[in-house]
C-alpha atoms as a PDB file:
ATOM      1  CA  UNK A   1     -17.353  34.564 -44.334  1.00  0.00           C
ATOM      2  CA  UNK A   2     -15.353  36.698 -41.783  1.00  0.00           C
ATOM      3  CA  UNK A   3     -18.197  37.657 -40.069  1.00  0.00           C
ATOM      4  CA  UNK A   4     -19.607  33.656 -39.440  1.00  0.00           C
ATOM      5  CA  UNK A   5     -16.131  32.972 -38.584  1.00  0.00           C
ATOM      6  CA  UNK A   6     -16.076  35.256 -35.997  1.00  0.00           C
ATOM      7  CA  UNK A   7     -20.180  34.148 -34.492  1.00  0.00           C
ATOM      8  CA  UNK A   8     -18.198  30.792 -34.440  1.00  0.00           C
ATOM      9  CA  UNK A   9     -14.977  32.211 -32.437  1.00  0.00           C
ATOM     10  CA  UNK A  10     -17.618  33.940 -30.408  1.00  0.00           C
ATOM     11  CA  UNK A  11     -19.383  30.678 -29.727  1.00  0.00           C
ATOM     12  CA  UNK A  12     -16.581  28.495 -29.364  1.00  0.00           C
ATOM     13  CA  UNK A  13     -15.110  30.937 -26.661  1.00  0.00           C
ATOM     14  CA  UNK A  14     -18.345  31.238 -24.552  1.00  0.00           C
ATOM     15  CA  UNK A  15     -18.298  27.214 -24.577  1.00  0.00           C
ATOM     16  CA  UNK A  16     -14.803  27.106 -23.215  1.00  0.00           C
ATOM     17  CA  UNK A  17     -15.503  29.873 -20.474  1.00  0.00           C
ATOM     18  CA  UNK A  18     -18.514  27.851 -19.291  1.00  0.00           C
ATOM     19  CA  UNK A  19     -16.931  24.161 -19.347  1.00  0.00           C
ATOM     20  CA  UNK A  20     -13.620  26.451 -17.334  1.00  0.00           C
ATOM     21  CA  UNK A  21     -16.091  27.407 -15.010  1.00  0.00           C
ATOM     22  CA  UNK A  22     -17.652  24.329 -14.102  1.00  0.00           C
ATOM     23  CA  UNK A  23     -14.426  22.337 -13.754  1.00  0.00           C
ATOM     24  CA  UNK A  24     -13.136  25.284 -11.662  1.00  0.00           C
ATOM     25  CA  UNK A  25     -16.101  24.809  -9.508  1.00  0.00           C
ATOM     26  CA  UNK A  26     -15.883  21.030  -8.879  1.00  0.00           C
ATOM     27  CA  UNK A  27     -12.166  21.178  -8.547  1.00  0.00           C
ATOM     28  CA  UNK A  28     -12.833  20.885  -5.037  1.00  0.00           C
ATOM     29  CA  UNK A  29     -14.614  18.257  -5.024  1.00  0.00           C
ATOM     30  CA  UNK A  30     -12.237  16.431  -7.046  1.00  0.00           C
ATOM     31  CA  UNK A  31      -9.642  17.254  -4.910  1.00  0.00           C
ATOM     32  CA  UNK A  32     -11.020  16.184  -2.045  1.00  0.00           C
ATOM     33  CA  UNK A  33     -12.389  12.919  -3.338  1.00  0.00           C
ATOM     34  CA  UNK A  34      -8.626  12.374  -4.444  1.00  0.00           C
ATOM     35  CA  UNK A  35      -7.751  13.355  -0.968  1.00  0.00           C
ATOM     36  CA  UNK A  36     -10.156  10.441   0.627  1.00  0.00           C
ATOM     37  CA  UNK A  37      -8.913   8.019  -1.968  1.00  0.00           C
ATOM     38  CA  UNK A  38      -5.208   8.824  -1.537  1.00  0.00           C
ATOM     39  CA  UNK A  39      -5.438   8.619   2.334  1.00  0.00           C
ATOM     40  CA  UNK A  40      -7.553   5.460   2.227  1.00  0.00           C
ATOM     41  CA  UNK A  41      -5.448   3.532   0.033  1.00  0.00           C
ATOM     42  CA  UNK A  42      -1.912   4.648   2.101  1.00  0.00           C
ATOM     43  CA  UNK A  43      -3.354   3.810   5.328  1.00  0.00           C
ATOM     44  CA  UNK A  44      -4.631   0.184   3.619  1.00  0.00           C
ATOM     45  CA  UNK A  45      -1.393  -0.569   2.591  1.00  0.00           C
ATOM     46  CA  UNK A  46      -0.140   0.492   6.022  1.00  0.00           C
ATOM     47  CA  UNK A  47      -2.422  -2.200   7.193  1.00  0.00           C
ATOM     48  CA  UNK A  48      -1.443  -4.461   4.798  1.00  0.00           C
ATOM     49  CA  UNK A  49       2.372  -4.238   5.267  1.00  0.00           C
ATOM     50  CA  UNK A  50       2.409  -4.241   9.044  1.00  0.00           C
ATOM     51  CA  UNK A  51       0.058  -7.738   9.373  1.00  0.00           C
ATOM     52  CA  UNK A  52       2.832  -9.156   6.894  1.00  0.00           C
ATOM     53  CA  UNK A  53       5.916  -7.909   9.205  1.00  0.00           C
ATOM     54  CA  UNK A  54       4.083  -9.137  12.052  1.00  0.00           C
ATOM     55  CA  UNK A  55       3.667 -12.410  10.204  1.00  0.00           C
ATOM     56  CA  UNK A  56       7.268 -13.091   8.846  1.00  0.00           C
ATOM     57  CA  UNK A  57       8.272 -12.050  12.308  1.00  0.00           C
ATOM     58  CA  UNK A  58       6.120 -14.988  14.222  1.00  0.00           C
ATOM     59  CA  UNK A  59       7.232 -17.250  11.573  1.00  0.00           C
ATOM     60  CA  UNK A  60      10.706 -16.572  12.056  1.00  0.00           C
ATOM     61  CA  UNK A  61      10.488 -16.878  15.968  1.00  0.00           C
ATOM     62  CA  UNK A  62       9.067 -20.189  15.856  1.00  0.00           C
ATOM     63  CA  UNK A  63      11.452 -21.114  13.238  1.00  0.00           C
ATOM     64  CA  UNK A  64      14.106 -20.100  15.650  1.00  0.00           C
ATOM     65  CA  UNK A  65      12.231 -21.979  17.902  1.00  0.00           C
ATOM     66  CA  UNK A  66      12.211 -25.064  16.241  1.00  0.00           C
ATOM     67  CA  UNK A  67      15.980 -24.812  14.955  1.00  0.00           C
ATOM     68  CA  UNK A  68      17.357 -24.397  18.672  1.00  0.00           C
ATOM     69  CA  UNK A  69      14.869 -28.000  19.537  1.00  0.00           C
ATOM     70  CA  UNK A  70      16.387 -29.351  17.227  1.00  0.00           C
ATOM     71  CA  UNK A  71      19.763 -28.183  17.956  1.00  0.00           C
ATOM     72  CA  UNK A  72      19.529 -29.537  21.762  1.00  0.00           C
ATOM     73  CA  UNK A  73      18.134 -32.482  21.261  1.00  0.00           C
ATOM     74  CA  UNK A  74      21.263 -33.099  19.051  1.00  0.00           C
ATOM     75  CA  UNK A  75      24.027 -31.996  21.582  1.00  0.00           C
ATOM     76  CA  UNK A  76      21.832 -34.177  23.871  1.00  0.00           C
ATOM     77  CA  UNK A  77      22.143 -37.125  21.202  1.00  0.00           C
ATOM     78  CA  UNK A  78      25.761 -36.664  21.006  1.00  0.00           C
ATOM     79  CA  UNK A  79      26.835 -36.475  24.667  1.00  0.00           C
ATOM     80  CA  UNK A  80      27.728 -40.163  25.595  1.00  0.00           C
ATOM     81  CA  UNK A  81      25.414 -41.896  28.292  1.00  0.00           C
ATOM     82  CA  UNK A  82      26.388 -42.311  32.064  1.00  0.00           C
ATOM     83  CA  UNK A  83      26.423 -46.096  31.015  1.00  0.00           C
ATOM     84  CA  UNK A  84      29.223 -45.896  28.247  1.00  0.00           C
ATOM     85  CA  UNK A  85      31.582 -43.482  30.646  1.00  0.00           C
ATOM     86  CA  UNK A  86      32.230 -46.485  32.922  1.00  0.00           C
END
């Protein structure tokens, strides 16, 4: 019984050297495919965050826009005509 245990230790071991050897050998490529992945999805987000600050920023210019027409046309409303001064 020893003796099958040990063919079966033996086995087991040569099985885990071989599977540590092939993931040690396509580490790299794992790496580097985690690399490409990584960098492609930080500068996608970079993308995607600076089109949205360049949007909110339009939006609130003509927003500012739009408030200060507004505002004028009021202090123009309220100022009394040349007609009612006389």
């Amino acid at each position: 019984m020893a003796k099958k245990m040990n063919i079966s230790f033996a086995k087991l071991l040569v099985l885990l050297v071989t599977f540590s050897t092939g993931l040690l050998s396509s580490c790299a490529e794992f790496k580097e495919a985690g690399r490409t992945i990584g960098h492609t999805t930080r500068n996608v987000t970079r993308e995607i965050g600076h089109g949205t600050r360049d949007a909110v920023k339009e939006i609130g210019h003509g927003t500012k826009r739009v408030v200060n027409s507004i505002g004028q046309e009021t202090s123009d409303a309220a100022k009394p005509s040349p007609d009612d001064e006389q």
